[in-house]
N, C-alpha and C. Protein backbone atom coordinates (compact mmCIF):
# COMPACT_ATOMS: atom_id res chain seq x y z
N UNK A 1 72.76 -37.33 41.02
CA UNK A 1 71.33 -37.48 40.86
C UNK A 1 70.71 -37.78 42.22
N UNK A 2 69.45 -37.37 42.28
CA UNK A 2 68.67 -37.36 43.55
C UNK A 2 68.05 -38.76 43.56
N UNK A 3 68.28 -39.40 44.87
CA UNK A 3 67.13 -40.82 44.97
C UNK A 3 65.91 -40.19 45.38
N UNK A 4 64.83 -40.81 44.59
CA UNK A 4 63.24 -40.16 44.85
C UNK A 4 62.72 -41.49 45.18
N UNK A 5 61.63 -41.09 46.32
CA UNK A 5 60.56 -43.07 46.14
C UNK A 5 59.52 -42.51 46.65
N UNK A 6 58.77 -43.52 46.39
CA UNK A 6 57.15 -43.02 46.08
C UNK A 6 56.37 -44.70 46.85
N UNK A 7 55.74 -44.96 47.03
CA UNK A 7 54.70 -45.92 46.91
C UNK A 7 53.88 -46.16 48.23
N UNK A 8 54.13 -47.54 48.38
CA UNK A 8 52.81 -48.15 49.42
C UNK A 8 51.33 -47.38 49.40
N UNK A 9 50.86 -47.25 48.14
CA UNK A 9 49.38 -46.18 48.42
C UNK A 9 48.50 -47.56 49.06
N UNK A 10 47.48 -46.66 49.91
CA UNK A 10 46.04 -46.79 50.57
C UNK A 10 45.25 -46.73 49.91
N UNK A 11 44.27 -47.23 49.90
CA UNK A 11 42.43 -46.86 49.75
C UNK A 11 41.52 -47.35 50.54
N UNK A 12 40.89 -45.93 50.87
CA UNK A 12 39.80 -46.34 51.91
C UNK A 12 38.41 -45.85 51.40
N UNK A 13 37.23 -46.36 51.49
CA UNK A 13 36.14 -45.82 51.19
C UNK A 13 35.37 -45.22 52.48
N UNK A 14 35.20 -43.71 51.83
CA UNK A 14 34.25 -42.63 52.63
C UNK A 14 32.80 -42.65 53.09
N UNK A 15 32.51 -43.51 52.26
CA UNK A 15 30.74 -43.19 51.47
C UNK A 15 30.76 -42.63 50.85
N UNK A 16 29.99 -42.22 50.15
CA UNK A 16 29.01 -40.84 49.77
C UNK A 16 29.77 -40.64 48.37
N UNK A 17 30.08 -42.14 47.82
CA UNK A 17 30.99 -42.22 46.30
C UNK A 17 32.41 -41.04 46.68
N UNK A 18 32.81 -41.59 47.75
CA UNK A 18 34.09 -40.74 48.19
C UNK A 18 35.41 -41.97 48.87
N UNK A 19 36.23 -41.80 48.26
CA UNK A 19 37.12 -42.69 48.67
C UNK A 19 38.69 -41.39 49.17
N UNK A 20 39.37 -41.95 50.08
CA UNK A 20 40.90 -42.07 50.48
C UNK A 20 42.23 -42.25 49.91
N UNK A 21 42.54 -41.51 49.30
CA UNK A 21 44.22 -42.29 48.57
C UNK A 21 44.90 -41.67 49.65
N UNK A 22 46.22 -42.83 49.98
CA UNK A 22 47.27 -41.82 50.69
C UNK A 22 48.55 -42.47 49.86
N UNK A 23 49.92 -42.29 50.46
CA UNK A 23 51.01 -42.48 49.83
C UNK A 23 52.32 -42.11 50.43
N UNK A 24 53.20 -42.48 50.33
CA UNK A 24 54.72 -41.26 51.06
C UNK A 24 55.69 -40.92 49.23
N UNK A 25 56.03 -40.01 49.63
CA UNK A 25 56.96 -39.77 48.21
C UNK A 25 58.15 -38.82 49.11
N UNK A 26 59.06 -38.76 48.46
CA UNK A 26 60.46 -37.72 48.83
C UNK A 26 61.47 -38.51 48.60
N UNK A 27 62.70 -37.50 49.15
CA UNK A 27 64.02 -38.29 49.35
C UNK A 27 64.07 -38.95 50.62
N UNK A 28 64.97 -39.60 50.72
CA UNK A 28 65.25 -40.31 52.10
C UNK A 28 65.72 -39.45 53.06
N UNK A 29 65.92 -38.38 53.00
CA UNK A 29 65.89 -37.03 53.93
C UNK A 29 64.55 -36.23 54.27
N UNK A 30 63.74 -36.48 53.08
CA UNK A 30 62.85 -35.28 53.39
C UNK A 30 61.91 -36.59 53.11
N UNK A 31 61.52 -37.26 53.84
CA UNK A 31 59.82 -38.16 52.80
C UNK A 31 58.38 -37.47 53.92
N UNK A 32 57.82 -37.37 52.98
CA UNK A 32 56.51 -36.90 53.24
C UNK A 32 55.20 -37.85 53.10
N UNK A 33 54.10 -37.60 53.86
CA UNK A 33 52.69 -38.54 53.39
C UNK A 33 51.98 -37.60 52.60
N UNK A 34 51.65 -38.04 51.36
CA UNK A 34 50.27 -37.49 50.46
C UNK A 34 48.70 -38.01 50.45
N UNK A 35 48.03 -37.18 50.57
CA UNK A 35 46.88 -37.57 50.47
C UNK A 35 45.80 -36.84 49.55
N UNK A 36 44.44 -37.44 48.85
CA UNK A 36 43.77 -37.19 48.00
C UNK A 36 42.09 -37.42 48.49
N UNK A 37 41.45 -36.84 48.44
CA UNK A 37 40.11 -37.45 48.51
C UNK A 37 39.19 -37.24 47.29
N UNK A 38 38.84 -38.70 47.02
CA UNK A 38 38.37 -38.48 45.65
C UNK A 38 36.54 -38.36 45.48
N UNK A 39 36.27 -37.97 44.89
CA UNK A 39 34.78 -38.46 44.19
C UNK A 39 34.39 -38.78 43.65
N UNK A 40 33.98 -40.23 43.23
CA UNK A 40 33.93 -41.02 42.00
C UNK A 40 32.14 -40.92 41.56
N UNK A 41 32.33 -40.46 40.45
CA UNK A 41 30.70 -40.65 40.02
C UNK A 41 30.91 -42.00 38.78
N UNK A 42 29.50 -42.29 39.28
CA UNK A 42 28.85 -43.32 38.18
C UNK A 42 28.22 -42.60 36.62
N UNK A 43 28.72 -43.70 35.49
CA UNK A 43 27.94 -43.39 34.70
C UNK A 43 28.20 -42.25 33.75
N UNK A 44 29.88 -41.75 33.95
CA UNK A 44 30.27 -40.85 32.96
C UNK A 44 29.91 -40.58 31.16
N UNK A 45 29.83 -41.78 30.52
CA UNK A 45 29.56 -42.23 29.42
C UNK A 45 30.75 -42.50 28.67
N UNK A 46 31.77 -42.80 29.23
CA UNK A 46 33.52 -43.22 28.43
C UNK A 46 33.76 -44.51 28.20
């Protein structure tokens, strides 16, 4: 079986109701950084 790891995420705020996720995920051979930029709106109705 493969060891996988994932964590330590970020958040940073953009403005403009825009925020930053980052992250590392892989094996301990291959780990990589992920990143997301989000857009959060107000007021969905959920």
């Amino acid at each position: 079986m493969v060891k996988w790891s994932f964590g330590h995420p970020a958040i940073r705020l953009l403005g403009d109701n825009r925020v930053l996720l980052a992250w590392y995920a892989g094996t301990p051979e291959c780990m990589s950084l992920h990143w997301a930029r989000i857009c959060v709106s107000e007021g969905t109705g959920r």
